[in-house]
PDB file of N, CA and C in Angstrom:
ATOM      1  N   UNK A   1      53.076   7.984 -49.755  1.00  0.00           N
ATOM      2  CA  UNK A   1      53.125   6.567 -50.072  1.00  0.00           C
ATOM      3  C   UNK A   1      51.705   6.021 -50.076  1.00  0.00           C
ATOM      4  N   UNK A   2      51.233   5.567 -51.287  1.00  0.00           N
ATOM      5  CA  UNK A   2      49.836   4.610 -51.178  1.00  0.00           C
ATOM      6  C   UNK A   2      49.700   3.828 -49.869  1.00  0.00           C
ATOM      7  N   UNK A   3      48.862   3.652 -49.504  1.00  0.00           N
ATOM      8  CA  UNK A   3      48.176   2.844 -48.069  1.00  0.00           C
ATOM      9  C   UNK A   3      48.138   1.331 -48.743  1.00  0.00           C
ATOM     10  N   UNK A   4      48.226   1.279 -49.973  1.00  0.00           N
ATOM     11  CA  UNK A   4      48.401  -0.503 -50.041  1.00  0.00           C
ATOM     12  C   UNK A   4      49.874  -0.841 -50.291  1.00  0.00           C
ATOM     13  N   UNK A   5      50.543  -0.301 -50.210  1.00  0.00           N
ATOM     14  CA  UNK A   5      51.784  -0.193 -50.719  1.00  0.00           C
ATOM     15  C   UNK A   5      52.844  -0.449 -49.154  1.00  0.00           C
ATOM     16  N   UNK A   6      52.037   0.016 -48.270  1.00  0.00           N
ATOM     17  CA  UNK A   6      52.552   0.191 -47.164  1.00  0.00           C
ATOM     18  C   UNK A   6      52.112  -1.181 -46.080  1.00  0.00           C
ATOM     19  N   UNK A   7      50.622  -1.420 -46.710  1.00  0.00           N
ATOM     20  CA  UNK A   7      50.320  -2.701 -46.119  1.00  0.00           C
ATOM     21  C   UNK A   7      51.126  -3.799 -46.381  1.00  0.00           C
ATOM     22  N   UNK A   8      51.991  -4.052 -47.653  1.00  0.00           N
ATOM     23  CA  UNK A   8      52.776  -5.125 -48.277  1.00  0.00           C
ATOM     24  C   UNK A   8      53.655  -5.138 -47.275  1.00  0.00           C
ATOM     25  N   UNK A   9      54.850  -3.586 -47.227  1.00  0.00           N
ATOM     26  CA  UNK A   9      55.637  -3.988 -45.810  1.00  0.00           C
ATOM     27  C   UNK A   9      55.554  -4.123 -44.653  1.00  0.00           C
ATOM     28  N   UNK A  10      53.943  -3.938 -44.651  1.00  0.00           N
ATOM     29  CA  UNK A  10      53.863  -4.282 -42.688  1.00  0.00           C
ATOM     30  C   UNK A  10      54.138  -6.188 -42.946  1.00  0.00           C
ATOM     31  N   UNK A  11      53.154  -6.588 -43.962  1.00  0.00           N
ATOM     32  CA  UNK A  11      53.501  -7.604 -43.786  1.00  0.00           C
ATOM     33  C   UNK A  11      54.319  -8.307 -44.299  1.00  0.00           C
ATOM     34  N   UNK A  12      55.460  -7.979 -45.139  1.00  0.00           N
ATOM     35  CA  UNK A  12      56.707  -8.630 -45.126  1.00  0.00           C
ATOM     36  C   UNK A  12      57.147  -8.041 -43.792  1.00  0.00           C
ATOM     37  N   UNK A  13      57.070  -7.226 -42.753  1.00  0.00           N
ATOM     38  CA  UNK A  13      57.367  -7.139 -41.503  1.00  0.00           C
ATOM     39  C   UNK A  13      57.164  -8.120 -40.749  1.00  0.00           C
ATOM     40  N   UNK A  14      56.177  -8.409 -40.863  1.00  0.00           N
ATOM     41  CA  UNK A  14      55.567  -9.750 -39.733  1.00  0.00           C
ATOM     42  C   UNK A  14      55.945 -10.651 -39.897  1.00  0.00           C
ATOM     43  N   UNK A  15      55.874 -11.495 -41.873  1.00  0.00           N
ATOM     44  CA  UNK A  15      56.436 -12.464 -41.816  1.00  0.00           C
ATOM     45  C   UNK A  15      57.880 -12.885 -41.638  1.00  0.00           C
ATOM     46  N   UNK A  16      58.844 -11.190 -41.642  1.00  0.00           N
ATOM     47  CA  UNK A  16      60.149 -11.661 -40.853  1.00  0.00           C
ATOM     48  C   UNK A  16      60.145 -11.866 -39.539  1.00  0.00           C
ATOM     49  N   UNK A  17      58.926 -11.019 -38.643  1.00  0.00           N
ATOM     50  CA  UNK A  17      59.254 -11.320 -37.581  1.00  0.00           C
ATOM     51  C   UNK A  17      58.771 -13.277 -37.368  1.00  0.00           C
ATOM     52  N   UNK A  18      58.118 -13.554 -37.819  1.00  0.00           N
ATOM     53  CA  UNK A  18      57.795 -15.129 -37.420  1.00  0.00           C
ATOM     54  C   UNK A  18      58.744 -16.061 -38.208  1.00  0.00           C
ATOM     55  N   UNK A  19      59.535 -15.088 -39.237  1.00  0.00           N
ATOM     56  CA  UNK A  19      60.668 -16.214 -39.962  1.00  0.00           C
ATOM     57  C   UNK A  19      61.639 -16.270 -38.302  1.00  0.00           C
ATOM     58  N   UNK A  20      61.819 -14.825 -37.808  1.00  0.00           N
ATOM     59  CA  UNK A  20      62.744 -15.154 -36.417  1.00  0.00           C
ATOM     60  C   UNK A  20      62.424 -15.789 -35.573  1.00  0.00           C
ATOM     61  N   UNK A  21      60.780 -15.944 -35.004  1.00  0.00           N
ATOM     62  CA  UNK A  21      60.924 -16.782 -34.119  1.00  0.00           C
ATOM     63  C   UNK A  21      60.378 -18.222 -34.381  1.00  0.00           C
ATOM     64  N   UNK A  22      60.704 -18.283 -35.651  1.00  0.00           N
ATOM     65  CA  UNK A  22      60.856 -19.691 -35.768  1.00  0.00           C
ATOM     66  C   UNK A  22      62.226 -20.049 -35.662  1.00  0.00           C
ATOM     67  N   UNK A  23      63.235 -19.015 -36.172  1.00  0.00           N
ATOM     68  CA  UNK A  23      64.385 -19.378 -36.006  1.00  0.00           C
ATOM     69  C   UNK A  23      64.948 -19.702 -34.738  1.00  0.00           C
ATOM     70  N   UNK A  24      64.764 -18.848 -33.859  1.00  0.00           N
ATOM     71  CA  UNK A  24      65.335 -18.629 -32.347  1.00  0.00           C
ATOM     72  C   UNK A  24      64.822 -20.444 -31.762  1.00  0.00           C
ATOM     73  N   UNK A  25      63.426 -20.741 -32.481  1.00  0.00           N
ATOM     74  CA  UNK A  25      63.156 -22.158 -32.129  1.00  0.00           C
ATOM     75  C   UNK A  25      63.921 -23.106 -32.567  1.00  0.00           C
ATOM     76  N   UNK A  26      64.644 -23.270 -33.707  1.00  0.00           N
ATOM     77  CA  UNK A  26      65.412 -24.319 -34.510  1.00  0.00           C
ATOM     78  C   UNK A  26      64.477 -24.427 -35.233  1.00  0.00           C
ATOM     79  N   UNK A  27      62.948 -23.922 -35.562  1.00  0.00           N
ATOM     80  CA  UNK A  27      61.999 -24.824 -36.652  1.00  0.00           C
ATOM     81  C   UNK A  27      62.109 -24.166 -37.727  1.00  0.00           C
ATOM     82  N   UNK A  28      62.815 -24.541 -38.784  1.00  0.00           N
ATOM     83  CA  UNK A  28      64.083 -24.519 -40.005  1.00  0.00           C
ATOM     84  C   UNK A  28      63.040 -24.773 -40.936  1.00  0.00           C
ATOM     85  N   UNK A  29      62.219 -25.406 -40.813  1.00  0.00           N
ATOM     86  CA  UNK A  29      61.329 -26.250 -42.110  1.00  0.00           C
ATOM     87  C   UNK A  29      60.418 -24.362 -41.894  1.00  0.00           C
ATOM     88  N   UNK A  30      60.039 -24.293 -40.923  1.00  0.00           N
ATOM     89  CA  UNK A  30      58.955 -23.201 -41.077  1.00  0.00           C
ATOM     90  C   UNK A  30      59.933 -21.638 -41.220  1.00  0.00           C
ATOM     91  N   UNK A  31      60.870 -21.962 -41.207  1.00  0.00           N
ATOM     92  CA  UNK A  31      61.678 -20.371 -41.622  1.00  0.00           C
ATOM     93  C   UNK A  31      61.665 -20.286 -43.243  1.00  0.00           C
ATOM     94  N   UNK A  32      62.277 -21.600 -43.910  1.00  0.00           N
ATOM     95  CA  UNK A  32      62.166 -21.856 -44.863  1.00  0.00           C
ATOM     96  C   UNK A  32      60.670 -21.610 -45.327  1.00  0.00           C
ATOM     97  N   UNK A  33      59.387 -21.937 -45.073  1.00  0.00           N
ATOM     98  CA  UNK A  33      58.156 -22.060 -45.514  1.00  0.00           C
ATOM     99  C   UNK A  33      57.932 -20.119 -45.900  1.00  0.00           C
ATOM    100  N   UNK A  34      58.588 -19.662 -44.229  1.00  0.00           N
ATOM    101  CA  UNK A  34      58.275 -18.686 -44.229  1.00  0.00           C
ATOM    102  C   UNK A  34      58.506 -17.591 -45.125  1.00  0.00           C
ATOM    103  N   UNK A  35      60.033 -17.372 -46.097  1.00  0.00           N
ATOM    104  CA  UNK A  35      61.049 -16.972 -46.460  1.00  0.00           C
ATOM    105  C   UNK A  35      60.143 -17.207 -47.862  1.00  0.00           C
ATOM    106  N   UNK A  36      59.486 -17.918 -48.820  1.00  0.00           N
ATOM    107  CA  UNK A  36      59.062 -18.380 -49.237  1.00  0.00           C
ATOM    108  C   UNK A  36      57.785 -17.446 -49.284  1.00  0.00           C
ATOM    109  N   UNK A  37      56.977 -17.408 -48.738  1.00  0.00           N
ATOM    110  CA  UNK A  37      55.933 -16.195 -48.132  1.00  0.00           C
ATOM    111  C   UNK A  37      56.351 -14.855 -47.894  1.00  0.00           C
ATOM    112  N   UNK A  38      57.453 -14.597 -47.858  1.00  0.00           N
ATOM    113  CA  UNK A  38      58.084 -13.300 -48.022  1.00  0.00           C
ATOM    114  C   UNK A  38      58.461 -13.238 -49.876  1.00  0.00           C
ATOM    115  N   UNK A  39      59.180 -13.514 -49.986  1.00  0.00           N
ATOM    116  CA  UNK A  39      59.601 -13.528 -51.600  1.00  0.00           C
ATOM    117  C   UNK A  39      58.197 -13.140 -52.616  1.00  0.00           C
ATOM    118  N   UNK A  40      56.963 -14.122 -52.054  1.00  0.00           N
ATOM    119  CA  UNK A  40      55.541 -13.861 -52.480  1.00  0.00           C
ATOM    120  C   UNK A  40      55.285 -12.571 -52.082  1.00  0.00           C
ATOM    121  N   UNK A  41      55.348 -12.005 -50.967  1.00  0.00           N
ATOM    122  CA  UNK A  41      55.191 -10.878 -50.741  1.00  0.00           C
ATOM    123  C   UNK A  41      55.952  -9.745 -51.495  1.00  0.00           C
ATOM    124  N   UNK A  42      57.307 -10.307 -51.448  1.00  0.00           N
ATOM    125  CA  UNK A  42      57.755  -8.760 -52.203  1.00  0.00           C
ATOM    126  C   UNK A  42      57.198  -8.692 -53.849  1.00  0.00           C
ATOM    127  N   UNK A  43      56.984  -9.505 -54.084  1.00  0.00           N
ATOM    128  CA  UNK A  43      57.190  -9.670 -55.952  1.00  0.00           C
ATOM    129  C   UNK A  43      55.580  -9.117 -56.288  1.00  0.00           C
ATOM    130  N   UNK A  44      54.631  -8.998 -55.071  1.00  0.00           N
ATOM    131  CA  UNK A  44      53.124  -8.604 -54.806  1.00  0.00           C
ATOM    132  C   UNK A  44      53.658  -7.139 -54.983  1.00  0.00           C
ATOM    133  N   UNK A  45      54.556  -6.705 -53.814  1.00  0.00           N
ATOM    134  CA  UNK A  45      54.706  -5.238 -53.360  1.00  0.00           C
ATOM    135  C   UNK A  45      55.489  -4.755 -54.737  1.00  0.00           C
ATOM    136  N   UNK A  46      56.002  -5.323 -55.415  1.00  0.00           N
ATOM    137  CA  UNK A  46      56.952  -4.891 -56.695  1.00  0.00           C
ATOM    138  C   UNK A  46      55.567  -4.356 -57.927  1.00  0.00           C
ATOM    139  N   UNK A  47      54.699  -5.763 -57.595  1.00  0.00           N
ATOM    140  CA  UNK A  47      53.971  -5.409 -58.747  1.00  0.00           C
ATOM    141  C   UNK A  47      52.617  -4.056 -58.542  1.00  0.00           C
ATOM    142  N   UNK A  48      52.608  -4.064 -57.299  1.00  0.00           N
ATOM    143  CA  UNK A  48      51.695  -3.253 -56.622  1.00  0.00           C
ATOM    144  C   UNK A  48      52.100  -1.888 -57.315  1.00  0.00           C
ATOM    145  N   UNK A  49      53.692  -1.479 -56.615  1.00  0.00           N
ATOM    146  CA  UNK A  49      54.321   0.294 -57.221  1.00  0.00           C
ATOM    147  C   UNK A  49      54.288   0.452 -58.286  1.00  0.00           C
ATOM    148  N   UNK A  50      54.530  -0.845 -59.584  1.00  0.00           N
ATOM    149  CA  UNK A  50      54.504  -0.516 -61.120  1.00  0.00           C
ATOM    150  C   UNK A  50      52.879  -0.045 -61.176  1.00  0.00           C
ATOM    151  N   UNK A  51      51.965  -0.547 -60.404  1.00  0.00           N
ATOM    152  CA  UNK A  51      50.558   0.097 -60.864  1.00  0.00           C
ATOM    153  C   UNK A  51      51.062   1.317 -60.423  1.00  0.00           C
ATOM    154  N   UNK A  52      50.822   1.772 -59.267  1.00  0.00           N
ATOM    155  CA  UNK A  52      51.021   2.852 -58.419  1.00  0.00           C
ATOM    156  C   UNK A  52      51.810   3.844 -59.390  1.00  0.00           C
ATOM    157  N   UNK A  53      52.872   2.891 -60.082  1.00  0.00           N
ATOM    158  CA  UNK A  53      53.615   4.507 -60.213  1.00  0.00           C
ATOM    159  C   UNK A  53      55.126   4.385 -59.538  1.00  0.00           C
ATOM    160  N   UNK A  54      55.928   4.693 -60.222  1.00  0.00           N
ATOM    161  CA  UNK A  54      57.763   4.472 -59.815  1.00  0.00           C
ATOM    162  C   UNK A  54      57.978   5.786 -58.548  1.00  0.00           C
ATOM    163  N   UNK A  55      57.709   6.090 -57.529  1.00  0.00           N
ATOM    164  CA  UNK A  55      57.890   6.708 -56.434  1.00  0.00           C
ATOM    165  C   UNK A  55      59.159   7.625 -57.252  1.00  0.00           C
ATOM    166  N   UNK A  56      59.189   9.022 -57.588  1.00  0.00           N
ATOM    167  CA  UNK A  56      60.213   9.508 -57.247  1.00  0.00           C
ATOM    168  C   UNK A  56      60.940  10.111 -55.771  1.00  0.00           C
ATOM    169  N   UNK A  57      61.659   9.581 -55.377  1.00  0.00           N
ATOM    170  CA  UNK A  57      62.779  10.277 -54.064  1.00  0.00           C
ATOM    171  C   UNK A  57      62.627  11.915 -53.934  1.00  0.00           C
ATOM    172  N   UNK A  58      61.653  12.612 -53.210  1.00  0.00           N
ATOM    173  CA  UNK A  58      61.679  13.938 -52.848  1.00  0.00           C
ATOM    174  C   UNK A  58      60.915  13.637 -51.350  1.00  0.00           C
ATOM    175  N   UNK A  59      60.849  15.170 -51.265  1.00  0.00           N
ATOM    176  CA  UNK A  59      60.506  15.623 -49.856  1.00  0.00           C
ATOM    177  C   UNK A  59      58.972  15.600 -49.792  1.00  0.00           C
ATOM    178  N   UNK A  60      58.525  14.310 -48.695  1.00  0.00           N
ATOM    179  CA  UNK A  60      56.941  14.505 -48.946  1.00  0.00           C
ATOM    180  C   UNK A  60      56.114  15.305 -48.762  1.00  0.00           C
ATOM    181  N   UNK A  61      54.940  15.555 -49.701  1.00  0.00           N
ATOM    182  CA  UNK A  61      54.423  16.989 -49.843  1.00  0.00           C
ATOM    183  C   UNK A  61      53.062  16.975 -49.046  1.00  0.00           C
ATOM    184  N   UNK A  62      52.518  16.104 -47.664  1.00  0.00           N
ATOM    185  CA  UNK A  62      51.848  16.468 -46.907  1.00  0.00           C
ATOM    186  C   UNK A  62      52.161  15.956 -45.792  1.00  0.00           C
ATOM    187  N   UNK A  63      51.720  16.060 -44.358  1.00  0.00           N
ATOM    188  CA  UNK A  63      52.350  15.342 -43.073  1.00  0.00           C
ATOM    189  C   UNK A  63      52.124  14.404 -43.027  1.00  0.00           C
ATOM    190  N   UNK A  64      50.348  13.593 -44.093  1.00  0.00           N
ATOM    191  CA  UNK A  64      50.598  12.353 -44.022  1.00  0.00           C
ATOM    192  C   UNK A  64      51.026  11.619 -44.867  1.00  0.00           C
ATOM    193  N   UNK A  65      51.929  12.060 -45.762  1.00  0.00           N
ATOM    194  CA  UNK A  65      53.005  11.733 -46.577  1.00  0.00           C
ATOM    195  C   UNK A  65      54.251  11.262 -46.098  1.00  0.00           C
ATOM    196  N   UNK A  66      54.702  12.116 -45.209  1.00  0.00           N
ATOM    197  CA  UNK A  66      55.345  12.209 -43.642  1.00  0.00           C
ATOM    198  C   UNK A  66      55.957  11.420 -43.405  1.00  0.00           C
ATOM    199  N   UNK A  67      54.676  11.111 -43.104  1.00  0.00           N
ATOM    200  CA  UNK A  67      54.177  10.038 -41.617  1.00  0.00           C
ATOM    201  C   UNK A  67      54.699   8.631 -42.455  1.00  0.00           C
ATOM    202  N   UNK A  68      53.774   8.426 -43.422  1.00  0.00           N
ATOM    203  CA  UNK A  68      54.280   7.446 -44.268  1.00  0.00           C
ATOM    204  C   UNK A  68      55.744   6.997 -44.705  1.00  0.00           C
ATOM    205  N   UNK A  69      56.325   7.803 -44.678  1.00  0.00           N
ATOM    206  CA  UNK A  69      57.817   7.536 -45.226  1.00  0.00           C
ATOM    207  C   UNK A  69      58.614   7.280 -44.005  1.00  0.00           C
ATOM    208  N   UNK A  70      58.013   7.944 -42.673  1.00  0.00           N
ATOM    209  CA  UNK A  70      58.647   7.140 -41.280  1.00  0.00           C
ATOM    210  C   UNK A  70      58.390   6.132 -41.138  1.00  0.00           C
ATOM    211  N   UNK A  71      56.887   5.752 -41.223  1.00  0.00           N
ATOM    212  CA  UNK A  71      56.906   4.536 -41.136  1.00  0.00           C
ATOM    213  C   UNK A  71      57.371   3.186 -41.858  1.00  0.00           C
ATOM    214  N   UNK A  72      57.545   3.778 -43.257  1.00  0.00           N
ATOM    215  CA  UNK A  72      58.228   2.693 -44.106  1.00  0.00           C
ATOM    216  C   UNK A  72      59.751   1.932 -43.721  1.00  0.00           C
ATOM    217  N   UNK A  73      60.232   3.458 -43.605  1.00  0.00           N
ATOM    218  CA  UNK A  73      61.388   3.734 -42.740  1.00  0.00           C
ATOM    219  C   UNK A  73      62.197   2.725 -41.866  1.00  0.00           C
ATOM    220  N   UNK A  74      61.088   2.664 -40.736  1.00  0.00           N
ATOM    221  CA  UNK A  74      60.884   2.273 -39.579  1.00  0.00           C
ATOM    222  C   UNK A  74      60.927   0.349 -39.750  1.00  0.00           C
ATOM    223  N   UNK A  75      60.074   0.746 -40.615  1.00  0.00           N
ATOM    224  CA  UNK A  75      59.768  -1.020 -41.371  1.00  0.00           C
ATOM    225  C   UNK A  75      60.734  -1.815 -41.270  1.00  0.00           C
ATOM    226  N   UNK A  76      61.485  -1.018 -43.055  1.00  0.00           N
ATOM    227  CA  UNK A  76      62.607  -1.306 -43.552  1.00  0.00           C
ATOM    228  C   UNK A  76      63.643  -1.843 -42.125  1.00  0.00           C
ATOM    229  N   UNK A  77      63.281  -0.822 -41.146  1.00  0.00           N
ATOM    230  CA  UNK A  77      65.252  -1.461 -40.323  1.00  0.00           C
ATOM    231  C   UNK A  77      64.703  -2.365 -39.540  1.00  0.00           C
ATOM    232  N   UNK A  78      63.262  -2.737 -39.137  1.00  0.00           N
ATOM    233  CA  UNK A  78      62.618  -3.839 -38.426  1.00  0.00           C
ATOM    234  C   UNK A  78      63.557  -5.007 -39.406  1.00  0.00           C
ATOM    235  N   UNK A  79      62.884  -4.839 -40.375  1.00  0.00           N
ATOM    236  CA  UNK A  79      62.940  -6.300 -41.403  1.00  0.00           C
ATOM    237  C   UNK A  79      64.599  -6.118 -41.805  1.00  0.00           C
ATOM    238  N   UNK A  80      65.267  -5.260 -41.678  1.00  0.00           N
ATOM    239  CA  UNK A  80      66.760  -6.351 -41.809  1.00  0.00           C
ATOM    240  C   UNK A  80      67.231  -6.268 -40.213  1.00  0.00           C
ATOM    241  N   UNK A  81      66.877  -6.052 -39.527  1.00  0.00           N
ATOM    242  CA  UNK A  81      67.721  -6.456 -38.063  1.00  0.00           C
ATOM    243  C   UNK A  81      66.856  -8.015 -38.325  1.00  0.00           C
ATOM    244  N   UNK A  82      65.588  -8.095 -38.328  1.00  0.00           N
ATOM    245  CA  UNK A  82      64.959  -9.279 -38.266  1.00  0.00           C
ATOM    246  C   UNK A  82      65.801 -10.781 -38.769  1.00  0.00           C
ATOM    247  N   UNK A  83      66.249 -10.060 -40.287  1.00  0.00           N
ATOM    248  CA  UNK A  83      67.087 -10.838 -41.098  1.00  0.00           C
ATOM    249  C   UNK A  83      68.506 -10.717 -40.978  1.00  0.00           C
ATOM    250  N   UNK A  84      68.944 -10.034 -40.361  1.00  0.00           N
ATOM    251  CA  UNK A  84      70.566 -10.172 -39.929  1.00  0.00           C
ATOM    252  C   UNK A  84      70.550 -11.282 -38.797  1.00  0.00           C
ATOM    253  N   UNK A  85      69.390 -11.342 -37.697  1.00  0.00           N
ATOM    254  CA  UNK A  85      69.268 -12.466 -36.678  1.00  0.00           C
ATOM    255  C   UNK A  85      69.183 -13.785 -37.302  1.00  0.00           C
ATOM    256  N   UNK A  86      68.184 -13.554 -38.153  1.00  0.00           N
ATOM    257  CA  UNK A  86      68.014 -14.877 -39.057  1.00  0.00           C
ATOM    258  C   UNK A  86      69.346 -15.409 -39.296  1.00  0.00           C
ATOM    259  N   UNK A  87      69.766 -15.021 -40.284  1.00  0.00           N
ATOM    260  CA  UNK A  87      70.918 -15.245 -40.861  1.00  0.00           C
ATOM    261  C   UNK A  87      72.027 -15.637 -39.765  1.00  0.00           C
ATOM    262  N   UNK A  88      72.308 -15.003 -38.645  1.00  0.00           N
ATOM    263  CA  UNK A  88      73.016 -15.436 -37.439  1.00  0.00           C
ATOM    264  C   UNK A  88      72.463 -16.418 -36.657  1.00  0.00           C
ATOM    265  N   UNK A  89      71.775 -17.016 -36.727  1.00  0.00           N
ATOM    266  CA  UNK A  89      70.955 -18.019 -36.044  1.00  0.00           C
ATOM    267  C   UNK A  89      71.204 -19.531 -37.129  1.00  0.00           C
ATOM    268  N   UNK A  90      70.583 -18.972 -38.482  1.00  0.00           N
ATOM    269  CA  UNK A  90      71.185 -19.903 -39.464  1.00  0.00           C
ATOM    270  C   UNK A  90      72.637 -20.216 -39.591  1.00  0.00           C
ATOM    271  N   UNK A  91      73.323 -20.040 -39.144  1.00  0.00           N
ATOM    272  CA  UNK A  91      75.084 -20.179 -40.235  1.00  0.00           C
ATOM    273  C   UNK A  91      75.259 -21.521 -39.558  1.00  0.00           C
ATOM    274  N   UNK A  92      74.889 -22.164 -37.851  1.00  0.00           N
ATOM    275  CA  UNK A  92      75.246 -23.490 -37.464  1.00  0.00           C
ATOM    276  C   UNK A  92      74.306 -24.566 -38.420  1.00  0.00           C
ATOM    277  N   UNK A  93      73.033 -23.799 -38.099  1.00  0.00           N
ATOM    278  CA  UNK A  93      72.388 -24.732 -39.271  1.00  0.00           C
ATOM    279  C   UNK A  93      73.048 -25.186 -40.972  1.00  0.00           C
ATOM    280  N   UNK A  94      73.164 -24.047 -41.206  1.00  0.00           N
ATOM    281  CA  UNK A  94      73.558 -24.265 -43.014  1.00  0.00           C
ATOM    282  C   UNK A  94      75.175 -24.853 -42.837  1.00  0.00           C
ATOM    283  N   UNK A  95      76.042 -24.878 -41.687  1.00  0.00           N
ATOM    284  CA  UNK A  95      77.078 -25.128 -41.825  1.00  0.00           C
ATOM    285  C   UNK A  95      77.232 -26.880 -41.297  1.00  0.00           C
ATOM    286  N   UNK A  96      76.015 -27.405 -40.352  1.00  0.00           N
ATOM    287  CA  UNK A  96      76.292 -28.709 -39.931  1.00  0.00           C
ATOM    288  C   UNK A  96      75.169 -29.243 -41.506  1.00  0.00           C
ATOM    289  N   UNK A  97      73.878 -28.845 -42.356  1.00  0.00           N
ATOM    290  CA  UNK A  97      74.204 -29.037 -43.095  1.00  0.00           C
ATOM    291  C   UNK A  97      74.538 -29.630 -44.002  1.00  0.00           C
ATOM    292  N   UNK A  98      75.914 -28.524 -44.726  1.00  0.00           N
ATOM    293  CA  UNK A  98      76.715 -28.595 -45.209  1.00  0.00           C
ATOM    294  C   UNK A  98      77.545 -29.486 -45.226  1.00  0.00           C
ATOM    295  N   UNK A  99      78.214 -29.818 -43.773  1.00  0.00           N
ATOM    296  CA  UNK A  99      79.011 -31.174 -43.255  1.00  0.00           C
ATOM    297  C   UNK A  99      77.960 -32.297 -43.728  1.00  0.00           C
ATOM    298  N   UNK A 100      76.899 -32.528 -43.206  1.00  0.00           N
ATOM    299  CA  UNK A 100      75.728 -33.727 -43.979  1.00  0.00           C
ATOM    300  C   UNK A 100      75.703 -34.314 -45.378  1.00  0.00           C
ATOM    301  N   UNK A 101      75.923 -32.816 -46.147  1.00  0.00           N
ATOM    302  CA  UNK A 101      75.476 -33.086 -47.681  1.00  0.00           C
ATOM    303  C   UNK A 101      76.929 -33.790 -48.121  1.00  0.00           C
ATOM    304  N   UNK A 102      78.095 -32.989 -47.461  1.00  0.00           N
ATOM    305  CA  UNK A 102      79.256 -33.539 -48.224  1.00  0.00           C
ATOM    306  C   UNK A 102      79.880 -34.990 -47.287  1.00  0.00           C
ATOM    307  N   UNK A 103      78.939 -35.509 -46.604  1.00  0.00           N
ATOM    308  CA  UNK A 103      79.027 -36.887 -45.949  1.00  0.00           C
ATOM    309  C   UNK A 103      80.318 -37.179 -44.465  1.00  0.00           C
ATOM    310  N   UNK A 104      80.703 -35.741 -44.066  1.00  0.00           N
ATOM    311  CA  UNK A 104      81.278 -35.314 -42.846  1.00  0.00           C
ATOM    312  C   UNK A 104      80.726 -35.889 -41.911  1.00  0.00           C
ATOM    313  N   UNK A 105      80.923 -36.145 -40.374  1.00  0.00           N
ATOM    314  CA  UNK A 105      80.222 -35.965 -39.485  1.00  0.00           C
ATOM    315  C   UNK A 105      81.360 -34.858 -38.538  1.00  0.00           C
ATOM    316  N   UNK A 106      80.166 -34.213 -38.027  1.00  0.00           N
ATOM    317  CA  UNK A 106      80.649 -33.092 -36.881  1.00  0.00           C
ATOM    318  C   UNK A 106      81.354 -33.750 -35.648  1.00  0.00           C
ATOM    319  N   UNK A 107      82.358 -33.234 -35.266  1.00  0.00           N
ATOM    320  CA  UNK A 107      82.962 -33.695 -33.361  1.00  0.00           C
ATOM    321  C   UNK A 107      83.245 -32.799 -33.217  1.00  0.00           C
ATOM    322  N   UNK A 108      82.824 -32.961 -31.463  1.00  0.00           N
ATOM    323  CA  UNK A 108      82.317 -32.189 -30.927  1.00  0.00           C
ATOM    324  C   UNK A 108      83.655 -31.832 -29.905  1.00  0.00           C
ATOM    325  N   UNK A 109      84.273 -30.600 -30.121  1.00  0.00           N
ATOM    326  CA  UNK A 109      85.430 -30.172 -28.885  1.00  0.00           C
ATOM    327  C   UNK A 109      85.343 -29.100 -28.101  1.00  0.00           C
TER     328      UNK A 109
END
């Protein structure tokens, strides 16, 4: 795996991890900001591999080839546990909301 290729998902790594702990805070405006800064990021990392070259799926052919594909690996399940929390942290948000937009108010039992 290219070394710039790999830098893109460290940092769509990071910026999920600070989309979470903005979430775990309630600060909604900066998850949103954040989420936003990810999307920038991937569409960077998209355009990055078309230079690079379409990765074919085989067995990497040195250890630090390896190494690389663990760590991508590794990335990858950082950044959706990151975003499965998100998303579970969000649903009261997007669901009170929801009650807002369609002119509800919430009670509380």
């Amino acid at each position: 795996m290219d070394p710039q290729l790999l830098s893109y998902y460290e940092a769509i790594e990071r910026a999920s991890a600070d989309m979470l702990a903005a979430a775990r805070a309630g600060n909604w405006d900066q998850v949103v900001k954040l989420e936003g800064a990810c999307v920038l990021l991937i569409t960077q990392l998209k355009h990055a591999a078309e230079q690079v070259g379409v990765e074919v799926p085989q067995a990497p052919a040195t250890p630090v080839a390896a190494d690389a594909a663990r760590a991508k690996s590794r990335i990858m399940q950082r950044i959706l546990v990151n975003d499965a929390e998100v998303r579970q942290l969000a649903e009261p948000w997007l669901a009170e909301l929801d009650d807002k937009l369609a002119g509800r108010r919430r009670t509380l039992h």
